[in-house]
Protein backbone atom coordinates (compact mmCIF):
# COMPACT_ATOMS: atom_id res chain seq x y z
CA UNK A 1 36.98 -6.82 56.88
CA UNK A 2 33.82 -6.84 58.73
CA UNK A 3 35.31 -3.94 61.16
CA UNK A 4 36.14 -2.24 58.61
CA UNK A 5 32.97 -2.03 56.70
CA UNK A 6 31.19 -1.56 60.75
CA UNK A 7 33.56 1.85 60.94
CA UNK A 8 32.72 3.01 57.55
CA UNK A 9 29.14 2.85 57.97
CA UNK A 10 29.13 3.78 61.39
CA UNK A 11 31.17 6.75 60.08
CA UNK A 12 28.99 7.91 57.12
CA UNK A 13 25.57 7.63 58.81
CA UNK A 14 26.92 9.58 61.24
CA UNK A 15 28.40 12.45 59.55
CA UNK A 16 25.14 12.10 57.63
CA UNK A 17 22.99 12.86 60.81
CA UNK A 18 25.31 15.38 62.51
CA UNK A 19 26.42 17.16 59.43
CA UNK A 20 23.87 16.44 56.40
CA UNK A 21 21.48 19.46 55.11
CA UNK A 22 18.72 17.12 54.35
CA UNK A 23 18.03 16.79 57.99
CA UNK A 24 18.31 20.34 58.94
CA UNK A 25 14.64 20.91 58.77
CA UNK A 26 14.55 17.88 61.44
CA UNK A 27 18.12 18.17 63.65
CA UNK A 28 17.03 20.10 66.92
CA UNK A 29 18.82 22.61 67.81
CA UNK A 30 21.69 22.56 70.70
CA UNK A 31 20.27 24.05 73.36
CA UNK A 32 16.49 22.12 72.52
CA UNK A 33 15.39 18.95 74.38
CA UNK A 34 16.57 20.05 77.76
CA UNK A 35 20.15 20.03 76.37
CA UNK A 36 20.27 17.00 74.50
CA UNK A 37 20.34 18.32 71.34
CA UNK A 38 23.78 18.77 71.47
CA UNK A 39 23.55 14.83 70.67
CA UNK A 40 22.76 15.96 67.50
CA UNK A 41 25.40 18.22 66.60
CA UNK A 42 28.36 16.00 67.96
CA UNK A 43 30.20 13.29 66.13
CA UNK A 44 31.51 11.83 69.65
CA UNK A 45 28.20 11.31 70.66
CA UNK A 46 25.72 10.63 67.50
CA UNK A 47 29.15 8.26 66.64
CA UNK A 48 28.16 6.01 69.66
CA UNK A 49 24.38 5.54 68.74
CA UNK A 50 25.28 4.86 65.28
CA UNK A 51 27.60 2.47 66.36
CA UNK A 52 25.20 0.30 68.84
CA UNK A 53 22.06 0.62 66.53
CA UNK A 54 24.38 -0.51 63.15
CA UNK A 55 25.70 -3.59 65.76
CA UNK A 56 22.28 -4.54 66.13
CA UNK A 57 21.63 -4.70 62.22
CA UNK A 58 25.02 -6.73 61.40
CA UNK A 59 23.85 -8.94 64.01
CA UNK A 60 20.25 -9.29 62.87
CA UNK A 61 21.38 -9.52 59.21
CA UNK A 62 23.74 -12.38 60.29
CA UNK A 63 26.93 -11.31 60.25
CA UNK A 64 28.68 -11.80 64.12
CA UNK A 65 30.63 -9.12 65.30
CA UNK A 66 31.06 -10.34 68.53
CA UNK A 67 28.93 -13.01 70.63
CA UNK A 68 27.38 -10.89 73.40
CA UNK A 69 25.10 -8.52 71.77
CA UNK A 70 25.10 -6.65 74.58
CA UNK A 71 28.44 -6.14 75.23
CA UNK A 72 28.73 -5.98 71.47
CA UNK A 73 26.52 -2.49 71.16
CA UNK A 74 28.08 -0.95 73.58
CA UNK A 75 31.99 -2.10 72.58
CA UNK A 76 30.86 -1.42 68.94
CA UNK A 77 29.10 1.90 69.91
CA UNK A 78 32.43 2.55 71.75
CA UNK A 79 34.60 1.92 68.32
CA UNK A 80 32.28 3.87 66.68
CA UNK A 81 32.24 6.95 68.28
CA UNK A 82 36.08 7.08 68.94
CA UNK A 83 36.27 6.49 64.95
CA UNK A 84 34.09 8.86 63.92
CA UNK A 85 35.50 11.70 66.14
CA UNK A 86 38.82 10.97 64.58
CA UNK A 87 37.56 11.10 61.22
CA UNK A 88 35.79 14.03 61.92
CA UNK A 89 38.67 15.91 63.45
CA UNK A 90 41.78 14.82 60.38
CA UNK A 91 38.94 15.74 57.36
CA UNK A 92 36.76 18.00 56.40
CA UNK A 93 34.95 19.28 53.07
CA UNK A 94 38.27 20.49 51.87
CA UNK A 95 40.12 17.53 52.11
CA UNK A 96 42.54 17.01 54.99
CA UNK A 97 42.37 19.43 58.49
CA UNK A 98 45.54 18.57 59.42
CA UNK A 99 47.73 21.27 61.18
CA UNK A 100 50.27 22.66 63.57
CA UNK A 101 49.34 24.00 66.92
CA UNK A 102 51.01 27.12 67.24
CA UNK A 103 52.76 27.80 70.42
């Protein structure tokens, strides 16, 4: 249960930072920061720092994930951004994005 509730959060704080208008006046833009704005604009890769920094709080809060914190951030922040890519990718604001690839 705890994974789940990791993937969940992991998922809606990032979607919140990658796709949410109340930081639009904040996100940088893509090309900004020598390039690593992108960061900002990708679920893959916001999906990882979510997932290591939300580690650290269910470990500080108590509740083990796993023993190693840090092999922990990065296995979570691993989990986290191959989750929230997914996620990304089968739904959008209409509901489902699921389709045929036409050949």
């Amino acid at each position: 249960m705890d994974l789940l509730t990791f993937i969940l959060v992991a998922y809606g704080m990032t979607q919140i930072i990658v796709y949410g208008s109340i930081f639009n006046r904040i996100r940088p833009a893509k090309q900004s920061l020598a390039g690593l704005g992108e960061l900002f604009h990708c679920s893959m890769c916001m999906g990882f720092h979510c997932g290591w920094f939300i580690f650290l709080l269910f470990h500080i809060s108590g509740v083990t994930l796993w023993n190693n914190v840090a092999i922990g951030m990065f296995m979570f922040g691993c989990i986290s951004s191959g989750t929230s890519y997914l996620i990304d990718k089968l739904v959008d604001d209409n509901g489902l994005s699921v389709g045929l690839k036409k050949q």
